[in-house]
Protein backbone atom coordinates (compact mmCIF):
# COMPACT_ATOMS: atom_id res chain seq x y z
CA UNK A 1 53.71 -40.13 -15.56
CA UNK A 2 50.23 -38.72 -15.20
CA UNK A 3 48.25 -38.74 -18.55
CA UNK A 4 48.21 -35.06 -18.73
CA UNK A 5 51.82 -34.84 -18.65
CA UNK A 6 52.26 -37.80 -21.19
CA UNK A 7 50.34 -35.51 -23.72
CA UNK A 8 52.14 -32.53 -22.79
CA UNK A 9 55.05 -34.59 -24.04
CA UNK A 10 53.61 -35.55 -27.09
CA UNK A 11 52.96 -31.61 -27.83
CA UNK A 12 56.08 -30.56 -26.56
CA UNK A 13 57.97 -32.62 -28.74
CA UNK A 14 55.55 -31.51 -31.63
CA UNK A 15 56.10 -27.83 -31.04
CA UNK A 16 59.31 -28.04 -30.52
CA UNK A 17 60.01 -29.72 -33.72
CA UNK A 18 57.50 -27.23 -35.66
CA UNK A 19 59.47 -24.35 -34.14
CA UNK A 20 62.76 -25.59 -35.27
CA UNK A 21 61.47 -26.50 -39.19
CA UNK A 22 60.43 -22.84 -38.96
CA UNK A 23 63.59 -21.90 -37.80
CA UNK A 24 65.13 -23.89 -40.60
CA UNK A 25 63.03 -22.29 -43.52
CA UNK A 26 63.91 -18.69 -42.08
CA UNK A 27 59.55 -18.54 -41.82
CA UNK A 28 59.82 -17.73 -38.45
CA UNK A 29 62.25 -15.09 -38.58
CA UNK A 30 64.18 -16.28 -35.31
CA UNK A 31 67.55 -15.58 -34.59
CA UNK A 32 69.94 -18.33 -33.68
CA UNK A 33 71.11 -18.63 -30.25
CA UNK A 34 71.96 -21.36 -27.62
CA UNK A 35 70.08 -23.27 -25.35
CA UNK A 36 70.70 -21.31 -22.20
CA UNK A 37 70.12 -18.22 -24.05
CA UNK A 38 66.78 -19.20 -25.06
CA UNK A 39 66.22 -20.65 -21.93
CA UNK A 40 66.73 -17.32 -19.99
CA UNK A 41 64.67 -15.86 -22.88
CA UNK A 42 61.39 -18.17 -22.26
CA UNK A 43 61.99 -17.20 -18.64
CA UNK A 44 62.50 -14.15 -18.73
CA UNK A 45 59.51 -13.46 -20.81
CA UNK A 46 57.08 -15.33 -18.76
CA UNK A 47 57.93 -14.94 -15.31
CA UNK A 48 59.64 -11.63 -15.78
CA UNK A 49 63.00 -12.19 -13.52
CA UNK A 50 66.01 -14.06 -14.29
CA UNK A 51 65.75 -18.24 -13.27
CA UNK A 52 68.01 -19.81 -10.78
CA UNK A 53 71.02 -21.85 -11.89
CA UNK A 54 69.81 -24.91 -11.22
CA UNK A 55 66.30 -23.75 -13.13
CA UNK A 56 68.70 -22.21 -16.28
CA UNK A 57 70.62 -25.45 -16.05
CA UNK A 58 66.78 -27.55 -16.15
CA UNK A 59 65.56 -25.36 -18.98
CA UNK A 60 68.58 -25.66 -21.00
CA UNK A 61 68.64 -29.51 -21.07
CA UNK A 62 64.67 -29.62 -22.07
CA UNK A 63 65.51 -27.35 -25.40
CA UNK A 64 68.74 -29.49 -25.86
CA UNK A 65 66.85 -32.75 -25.97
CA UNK A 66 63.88 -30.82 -28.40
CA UNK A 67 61.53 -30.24 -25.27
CA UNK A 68 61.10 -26.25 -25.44
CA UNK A 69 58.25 -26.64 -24.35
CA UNK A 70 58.89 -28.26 -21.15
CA UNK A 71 61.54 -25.71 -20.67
CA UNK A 72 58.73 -22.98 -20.78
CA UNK A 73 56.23 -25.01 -18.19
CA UNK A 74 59.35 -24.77 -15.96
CA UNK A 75 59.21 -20.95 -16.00
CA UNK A 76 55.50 -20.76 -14.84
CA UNK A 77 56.69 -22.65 -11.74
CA UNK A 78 58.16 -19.08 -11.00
CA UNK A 79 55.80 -17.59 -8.22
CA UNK A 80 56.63 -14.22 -10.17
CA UNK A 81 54.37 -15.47 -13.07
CA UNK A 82 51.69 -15.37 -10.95
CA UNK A 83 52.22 -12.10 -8.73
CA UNK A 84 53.49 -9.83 -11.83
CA UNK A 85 53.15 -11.09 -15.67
CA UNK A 86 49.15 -12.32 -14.78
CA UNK A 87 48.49 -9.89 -12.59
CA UNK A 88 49.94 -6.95 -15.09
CA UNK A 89 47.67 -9.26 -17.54
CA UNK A 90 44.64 -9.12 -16.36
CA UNK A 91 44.58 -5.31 -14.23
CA UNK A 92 43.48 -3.68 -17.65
CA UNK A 93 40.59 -5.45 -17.92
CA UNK A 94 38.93 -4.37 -14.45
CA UNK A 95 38.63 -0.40 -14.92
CA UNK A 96 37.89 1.66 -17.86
CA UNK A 97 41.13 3.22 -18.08
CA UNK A 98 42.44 -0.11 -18.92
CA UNK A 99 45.32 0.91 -16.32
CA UNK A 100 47.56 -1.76 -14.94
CA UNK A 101 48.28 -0.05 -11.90
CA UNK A 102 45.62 -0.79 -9.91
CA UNK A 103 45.34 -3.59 -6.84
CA UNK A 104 44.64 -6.93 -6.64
CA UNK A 105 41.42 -7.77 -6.63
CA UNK A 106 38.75 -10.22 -7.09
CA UNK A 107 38.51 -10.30 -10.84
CA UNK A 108 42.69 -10.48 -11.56
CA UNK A 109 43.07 -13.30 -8.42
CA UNK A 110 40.24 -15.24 -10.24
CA UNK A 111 42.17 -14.76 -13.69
CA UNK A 112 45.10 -15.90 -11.69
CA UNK A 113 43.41 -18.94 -10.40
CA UNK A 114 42.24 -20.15 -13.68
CA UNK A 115 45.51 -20.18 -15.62
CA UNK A 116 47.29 -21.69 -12.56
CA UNK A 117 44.90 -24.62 -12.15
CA UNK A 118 44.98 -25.27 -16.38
CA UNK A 119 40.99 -24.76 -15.97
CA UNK A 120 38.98 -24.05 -18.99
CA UNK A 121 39.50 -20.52 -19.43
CA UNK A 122 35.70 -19.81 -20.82
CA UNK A 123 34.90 -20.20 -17.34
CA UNK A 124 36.12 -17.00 -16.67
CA UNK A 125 32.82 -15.44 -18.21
CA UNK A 126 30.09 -17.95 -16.86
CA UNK A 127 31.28 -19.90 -14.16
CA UNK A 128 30.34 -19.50 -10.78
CA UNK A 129 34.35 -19.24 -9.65
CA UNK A 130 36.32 -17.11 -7.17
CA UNK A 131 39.44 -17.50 -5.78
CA UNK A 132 40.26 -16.13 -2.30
CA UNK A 133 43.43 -16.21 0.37
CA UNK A 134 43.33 -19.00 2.44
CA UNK A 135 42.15 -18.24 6.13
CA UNK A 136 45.71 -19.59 7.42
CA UNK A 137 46.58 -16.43 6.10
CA UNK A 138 45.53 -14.04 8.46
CA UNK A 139 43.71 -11.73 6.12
CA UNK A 140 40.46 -9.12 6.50
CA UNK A 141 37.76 -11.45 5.73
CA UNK A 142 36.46 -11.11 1.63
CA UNK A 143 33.88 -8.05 1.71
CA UNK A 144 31.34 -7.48 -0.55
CA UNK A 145 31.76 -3.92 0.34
CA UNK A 146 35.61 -3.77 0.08
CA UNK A 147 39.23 -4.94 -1.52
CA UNK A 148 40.74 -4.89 1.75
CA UNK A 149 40.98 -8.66 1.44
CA UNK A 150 42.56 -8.71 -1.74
CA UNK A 151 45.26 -5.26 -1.09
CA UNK A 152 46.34 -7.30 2.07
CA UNK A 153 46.93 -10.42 -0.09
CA UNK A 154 49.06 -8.09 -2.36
CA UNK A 155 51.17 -6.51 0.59
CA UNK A 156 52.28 -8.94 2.51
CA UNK A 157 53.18 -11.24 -0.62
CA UNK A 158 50.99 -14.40 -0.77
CA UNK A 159 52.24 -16.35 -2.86
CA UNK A 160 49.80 -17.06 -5.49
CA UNK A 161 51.37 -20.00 -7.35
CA UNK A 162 50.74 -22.06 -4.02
CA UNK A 163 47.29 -23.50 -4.15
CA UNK A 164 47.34 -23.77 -0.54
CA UNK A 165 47.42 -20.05 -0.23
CA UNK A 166 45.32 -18.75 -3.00
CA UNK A 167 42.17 -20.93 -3.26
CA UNK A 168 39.44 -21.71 -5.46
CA UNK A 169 35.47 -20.78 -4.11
CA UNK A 170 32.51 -19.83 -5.23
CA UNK A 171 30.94 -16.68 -6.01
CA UNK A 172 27.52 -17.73 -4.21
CA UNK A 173 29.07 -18.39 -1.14
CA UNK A 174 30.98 -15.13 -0.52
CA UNK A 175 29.09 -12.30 -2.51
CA UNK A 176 25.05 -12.71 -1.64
CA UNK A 177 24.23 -13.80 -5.53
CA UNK A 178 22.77 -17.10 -6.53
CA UNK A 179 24.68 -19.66 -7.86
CA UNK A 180 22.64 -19.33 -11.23
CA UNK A 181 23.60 -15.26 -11.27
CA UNK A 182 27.03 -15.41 -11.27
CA UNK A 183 29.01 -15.05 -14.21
CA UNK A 184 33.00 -15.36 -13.78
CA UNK A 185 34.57 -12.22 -13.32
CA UNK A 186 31.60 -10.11 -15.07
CA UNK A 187 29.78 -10.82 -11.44
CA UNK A 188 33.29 -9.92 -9.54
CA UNK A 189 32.96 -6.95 -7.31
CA UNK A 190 36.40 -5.34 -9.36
CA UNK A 191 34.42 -5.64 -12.13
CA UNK A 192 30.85 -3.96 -10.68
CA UNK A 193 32.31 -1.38 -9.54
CA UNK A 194 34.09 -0.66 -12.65
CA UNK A 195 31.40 -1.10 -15.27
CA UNK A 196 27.59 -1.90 -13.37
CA UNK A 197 28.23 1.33 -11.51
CA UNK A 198 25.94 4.02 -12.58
CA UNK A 199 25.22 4.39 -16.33
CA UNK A 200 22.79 1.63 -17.88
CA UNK A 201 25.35 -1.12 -17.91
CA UNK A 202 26.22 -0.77 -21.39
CA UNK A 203 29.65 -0.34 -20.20
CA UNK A 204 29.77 -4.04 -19.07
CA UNK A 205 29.30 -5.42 -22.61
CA UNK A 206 31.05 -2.80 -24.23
CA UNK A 207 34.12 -3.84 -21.89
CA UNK A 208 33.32 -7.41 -21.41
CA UNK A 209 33.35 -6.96 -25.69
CA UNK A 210 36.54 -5.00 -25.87
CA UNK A 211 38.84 -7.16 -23.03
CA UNK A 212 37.48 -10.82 -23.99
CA UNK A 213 36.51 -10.78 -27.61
CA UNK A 214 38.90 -8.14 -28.72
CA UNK A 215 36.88 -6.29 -30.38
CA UNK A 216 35.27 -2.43 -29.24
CA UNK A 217 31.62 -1.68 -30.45
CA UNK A 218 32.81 0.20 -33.89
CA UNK A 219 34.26 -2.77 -34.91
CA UNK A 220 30.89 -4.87 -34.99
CA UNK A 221 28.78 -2.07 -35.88
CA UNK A 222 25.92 -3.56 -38.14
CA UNK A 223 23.15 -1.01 -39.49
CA UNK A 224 21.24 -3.96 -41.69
CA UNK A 225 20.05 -5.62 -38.31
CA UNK A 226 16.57 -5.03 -36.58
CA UNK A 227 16.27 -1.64 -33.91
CA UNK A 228 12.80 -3.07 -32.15
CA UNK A 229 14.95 -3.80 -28.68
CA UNK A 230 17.02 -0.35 -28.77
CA UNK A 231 15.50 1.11 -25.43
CA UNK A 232 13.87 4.56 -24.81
CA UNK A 233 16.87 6.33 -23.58
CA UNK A 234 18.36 6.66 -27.46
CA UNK A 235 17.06 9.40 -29.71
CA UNK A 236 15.68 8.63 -33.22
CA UNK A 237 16.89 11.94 -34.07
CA UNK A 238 20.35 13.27 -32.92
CA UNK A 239 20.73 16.59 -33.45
CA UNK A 240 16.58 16.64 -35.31
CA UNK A 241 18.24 14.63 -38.16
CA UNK A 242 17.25 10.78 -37.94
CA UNK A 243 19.48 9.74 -40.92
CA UNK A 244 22.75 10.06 -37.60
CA UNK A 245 20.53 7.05 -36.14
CA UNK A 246 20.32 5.03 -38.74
CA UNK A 247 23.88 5.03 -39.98
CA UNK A 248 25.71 5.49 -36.86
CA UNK A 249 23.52 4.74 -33.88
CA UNK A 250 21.78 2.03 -34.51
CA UNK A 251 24.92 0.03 -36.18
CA UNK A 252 26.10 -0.38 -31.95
CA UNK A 253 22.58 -0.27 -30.08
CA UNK A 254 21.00 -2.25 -32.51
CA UNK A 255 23.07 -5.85 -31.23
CA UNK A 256 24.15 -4.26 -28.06
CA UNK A 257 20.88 -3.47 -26.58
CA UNK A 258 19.40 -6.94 -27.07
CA UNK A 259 22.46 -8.71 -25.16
CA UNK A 260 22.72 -5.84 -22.82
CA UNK A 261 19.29 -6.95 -20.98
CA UNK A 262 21.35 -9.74 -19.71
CA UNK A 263 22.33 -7.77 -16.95
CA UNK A 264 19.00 -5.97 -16.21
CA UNK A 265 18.87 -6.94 -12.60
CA UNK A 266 22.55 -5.91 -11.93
CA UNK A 267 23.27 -2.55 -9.93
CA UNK A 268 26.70 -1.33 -8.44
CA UNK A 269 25.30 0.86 -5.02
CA UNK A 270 27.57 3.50 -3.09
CA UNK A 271 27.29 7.00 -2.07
CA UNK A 272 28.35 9.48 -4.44
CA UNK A 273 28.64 12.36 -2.02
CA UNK A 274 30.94 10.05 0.56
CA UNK A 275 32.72 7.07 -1.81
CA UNK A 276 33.09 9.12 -5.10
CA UNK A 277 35.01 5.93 -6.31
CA UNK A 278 32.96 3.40 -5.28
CA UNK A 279 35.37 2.13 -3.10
CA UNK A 280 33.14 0.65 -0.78
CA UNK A 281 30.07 0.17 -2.72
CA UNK A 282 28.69 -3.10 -3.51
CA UNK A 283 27.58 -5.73 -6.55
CA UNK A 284 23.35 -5.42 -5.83
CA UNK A 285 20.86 -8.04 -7.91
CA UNK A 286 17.05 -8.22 -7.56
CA UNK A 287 16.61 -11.81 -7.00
CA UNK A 288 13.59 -13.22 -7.44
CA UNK A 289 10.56 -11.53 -5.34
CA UNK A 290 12.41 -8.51 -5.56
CA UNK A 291 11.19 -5.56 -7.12
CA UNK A 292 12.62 -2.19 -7.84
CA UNK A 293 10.44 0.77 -6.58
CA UNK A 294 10.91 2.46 -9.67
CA UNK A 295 10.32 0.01 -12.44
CA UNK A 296 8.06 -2.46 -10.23
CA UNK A 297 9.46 -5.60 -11.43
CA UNK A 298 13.36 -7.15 -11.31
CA UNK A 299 14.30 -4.45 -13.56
CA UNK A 300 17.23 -2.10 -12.21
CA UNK A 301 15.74 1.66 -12.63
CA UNK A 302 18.82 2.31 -14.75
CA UNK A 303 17.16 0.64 -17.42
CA UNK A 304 14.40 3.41 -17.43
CA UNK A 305 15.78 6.02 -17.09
CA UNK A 306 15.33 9.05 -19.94
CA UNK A 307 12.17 7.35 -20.86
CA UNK A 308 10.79 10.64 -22.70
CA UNK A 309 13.86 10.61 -25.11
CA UNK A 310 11.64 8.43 -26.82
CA UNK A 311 8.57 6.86 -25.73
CA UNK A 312 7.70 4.53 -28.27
CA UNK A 313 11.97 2.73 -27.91
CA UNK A 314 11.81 -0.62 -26.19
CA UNK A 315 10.88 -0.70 -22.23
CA UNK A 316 13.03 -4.23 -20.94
CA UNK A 317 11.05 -5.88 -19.27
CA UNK A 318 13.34 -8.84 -17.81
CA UNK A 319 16.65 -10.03 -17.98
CA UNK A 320 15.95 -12.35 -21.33
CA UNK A 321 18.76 -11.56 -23.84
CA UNK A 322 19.10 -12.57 -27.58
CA UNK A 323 22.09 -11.84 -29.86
CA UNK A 324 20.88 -10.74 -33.34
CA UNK A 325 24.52 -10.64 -34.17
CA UNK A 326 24.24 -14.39 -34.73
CA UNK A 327 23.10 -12.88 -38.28
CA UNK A 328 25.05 -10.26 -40.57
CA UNK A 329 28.26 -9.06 -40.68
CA UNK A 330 29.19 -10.77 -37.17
CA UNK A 331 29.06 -13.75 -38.01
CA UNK A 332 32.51 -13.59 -38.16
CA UNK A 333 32.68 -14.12 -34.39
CA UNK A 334 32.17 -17.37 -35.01
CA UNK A 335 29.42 -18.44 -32.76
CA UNK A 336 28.55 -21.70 -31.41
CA UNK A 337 25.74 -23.16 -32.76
CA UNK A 338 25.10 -25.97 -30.61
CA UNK A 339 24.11 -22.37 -28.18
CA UNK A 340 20.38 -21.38 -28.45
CA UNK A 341 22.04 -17.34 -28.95
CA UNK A 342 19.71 -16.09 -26.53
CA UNK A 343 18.95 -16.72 -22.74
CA UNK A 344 18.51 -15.28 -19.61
CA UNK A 345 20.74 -13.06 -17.35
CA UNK A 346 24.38 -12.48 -17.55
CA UNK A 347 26.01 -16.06 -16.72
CA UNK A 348 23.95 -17.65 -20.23
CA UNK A 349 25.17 -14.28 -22.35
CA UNK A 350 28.58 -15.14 -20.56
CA UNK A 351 28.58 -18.50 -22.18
CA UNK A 352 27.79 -17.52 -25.31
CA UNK A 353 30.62 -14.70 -25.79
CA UNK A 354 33.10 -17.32 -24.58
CA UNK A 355 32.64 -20.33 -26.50
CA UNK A 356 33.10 -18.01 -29.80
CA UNK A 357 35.61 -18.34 -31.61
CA UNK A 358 36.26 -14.63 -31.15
CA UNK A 359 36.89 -15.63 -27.05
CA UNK A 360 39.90 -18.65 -28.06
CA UNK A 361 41.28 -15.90 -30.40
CA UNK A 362 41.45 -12.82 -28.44
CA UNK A 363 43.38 -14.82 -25.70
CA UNK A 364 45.69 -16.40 -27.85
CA UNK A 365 46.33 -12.63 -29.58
CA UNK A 366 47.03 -11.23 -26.06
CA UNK A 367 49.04 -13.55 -24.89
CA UNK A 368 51.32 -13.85 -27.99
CA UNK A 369 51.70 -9.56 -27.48
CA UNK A 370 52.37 -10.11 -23.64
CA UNK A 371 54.95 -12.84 -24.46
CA UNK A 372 56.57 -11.78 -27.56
CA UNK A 373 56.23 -8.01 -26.76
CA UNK A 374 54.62 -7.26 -30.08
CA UNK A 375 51.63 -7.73 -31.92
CA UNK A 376 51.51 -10.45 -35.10
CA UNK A 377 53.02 -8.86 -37.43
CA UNK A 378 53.75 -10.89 -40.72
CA UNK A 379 52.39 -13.99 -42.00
CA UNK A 380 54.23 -16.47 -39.42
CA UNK A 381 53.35 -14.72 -36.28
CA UNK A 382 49.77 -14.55 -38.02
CA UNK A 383 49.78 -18.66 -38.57
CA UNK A 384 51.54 -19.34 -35.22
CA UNK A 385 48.18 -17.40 -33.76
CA UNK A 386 46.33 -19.62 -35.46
CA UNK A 387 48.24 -22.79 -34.51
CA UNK A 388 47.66 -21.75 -31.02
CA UNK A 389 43.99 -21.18 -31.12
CA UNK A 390 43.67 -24.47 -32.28
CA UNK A 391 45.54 -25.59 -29.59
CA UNK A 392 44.20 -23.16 -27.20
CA UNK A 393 40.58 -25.54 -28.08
CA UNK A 394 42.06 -29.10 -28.00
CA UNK A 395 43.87 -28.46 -24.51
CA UNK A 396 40.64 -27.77 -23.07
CA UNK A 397 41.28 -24.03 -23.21
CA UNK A 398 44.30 -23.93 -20.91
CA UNK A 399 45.69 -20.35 -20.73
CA UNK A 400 48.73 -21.47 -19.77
CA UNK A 401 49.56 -23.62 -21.83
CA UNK A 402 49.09 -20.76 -25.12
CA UNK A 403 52.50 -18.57 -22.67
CA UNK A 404 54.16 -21.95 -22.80
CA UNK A 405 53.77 -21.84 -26.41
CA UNK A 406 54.54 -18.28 -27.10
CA UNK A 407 57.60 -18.02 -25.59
CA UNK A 408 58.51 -20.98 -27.34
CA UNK A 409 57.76 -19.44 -30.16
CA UNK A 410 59.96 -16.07 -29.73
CA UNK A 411 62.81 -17.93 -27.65
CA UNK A 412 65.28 -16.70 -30.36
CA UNK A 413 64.32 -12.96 -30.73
């Protein structure tokens, strides 16, 4: 037995015996039922389709003998964990619509990736990661213009639990960036074309913000902090009365603008007249010696544009970020403080949103509603979330490992 799996033991047998004093003390609120009833419960909630005999059989002996949670690992063996509950996962967080009916792409297969390999799931917003199809596949070659690589993947039915099939890479070696631009799926092409295109990028935080930290810009709106880095393109004055700026406006720009230089150098390019979607447009960044025509330095144009709204607002300069919401209200987000809270470029702004304790949170929240099929709603779900967090941190922040635990938790419902 591998060490890994010896302390997956130890936990499972941990859980497993917290679950069942909860179930004894009513805290939990679970219904009785039988081993193989739970067992096709856990299943059913994480893969999403019934389990074979032999698996039901498996599953039902591990929550016999007080290892639940070994019966839930068994269920994200299912290749239908992989191709439908993480997929249907991760799809709202690659367009604005937050639909789940969109393709496979770059951004969900490297979500995919992460929780199948038990990686550290912060690496999602930093790392320079990217899974692709194998080439024994047969596929259209990754584009940094396209998804065909990805929709072909879908079609034909790779299986994505198979690590011979659905591989780890590198950003840098596939999509033209440097290794020290890339930042997880915030530097995917699914996720480039969905919030770098057009606009002046705000949309990446705000969404990067909304899917990762659970949390949309009203929510951390903070008038007491600092405007000096809120750029040109916001009035002083909505409407001729400055007092809309200083209690609404300034709450979001004021910490959003700072972090939001992170991505300065970032552009989404297509033609608007012939690809009105994007849909084969491409992740652009002005390395270094390359200057916009507009701006004359690394600086995207976007970042200048409506200049005369006011003139004397901030004019960004580079890509250096700092995150004034390390003071005030936010707080809350629990920041890391062995993090300097400010940086350069999108992969060091990456880092710091994930190793909050904001990131381990939001995760564990969304995968107790995916599981569970409900948000926390009394005071057990609310302290289960929290056991899992915790958890979620000591496991090295294996994703997998919180479903495990979640259907665990909601086996008898």
């Amino acid at each position: 037995m591998t060490a890994r799996n010896r302390i997956r033991s130890l936990i499972s047998k941990a859980f497993s015996t917290a679950v069942l004093v909860a179930l004894m003390s009513g805290q939990a609120g679970l219904a009785q039922a039988g081993a193989r009833e739970q067992a096709k419960r856990i299943h059913d909630r994480i893969a999403g389709v019934p389990p074979s005999a032999s698996v039901l059989d498996n599953m039902a002996s591990d929550i016999a003998s007080g290892n639940a949670l070994d019966a839930a690992f068994r269920a994200t063996d299912d290749p239908a964990f992989y191709t439908v509950t993480l997929k249907n996962f991760a799809a709202p967080w690659t367009n604005e619509a937050m639909s789940r009916f969109v393709p496979l792409n770059d951004y969900i297969a490297t979500v995919i990736g992460l929780v199948r390999d038990e990686q550290d799931f912060r690496k999602v917003l930093y790392d320079d990661v990217l899974y692709i199809g194998a080439d024994s596949l047969g596929l259209p070659a990754y584009s940094r213009s396209n998804n065909d690589h990805y929709e072909a993947m879908e079609t034909t039915g790779v299986d994505l639990s198979d690590k011979d099939k659905l591989i780890a890479s590198t950003q840098s070696a596939w999509n033209g960036l440097p290794a020290s631009a890339t930042a997880g799926v915030i530097t995917s092409r699914a996720s480039a074309r969905a919030f770098f295109s057009a606009g002046t990028n705000r949309a990446m935080f705000r969404f990067t913000l909304l899917n990762h930290m659970c949390s949309d810009l009203e929510q951390v709106a903070d008038v007491s902090l600092p405007p000096d880095r809120i750029r040109q393109d916001v009035s002083r004055s909505p409407g001729g009365d400055s007092r809309v700026f200083l209690n609404n406006c300034v709450g979001c720009h004021s910490g959003m603008d700072p972090m939001t230089q992170a991505f300065a150098y970032y552009n989404f390019e297509y033609n608007p007249d012939s690809d009105p979607d994007g849909e084969l447009g491409q992740l652009v960044y002005n390395a270094i010696g390359e200057t916009d025509p507009e701006t004359g330095s690394r600086v995207q144009a976007k970042y200048h544009i409506n200049a005369a709204t006011f003139e004397q607002g901030y004019v960004t300069p580079d890509d250096s970020w700092d995150n004034y919401w390390r003071q005030g209200a936010n707080r809350r987000l629990g920041w890391d403080l062995s993090l300097p809270g400010a940086g350069s470029g999108a992969k060091s702004l990456g880092q710091e949103f994930a190793y909050s304790d904001a990131f381990a949170q939001c995760q564990v929240k969304k995968v107790f509603e995916n599981v569970c099929l409900r948000p926390p709603s009394n005071s057990a779900d609310r302290a289960q979330v929290s056991r899992m967090a915790t958890s979620f941190a000591s496991q090295g922040y294996n994703l997998k490992q919180v479903f495990a635990e979640s259907a665990v938790y909601c086996m008898g419902e």
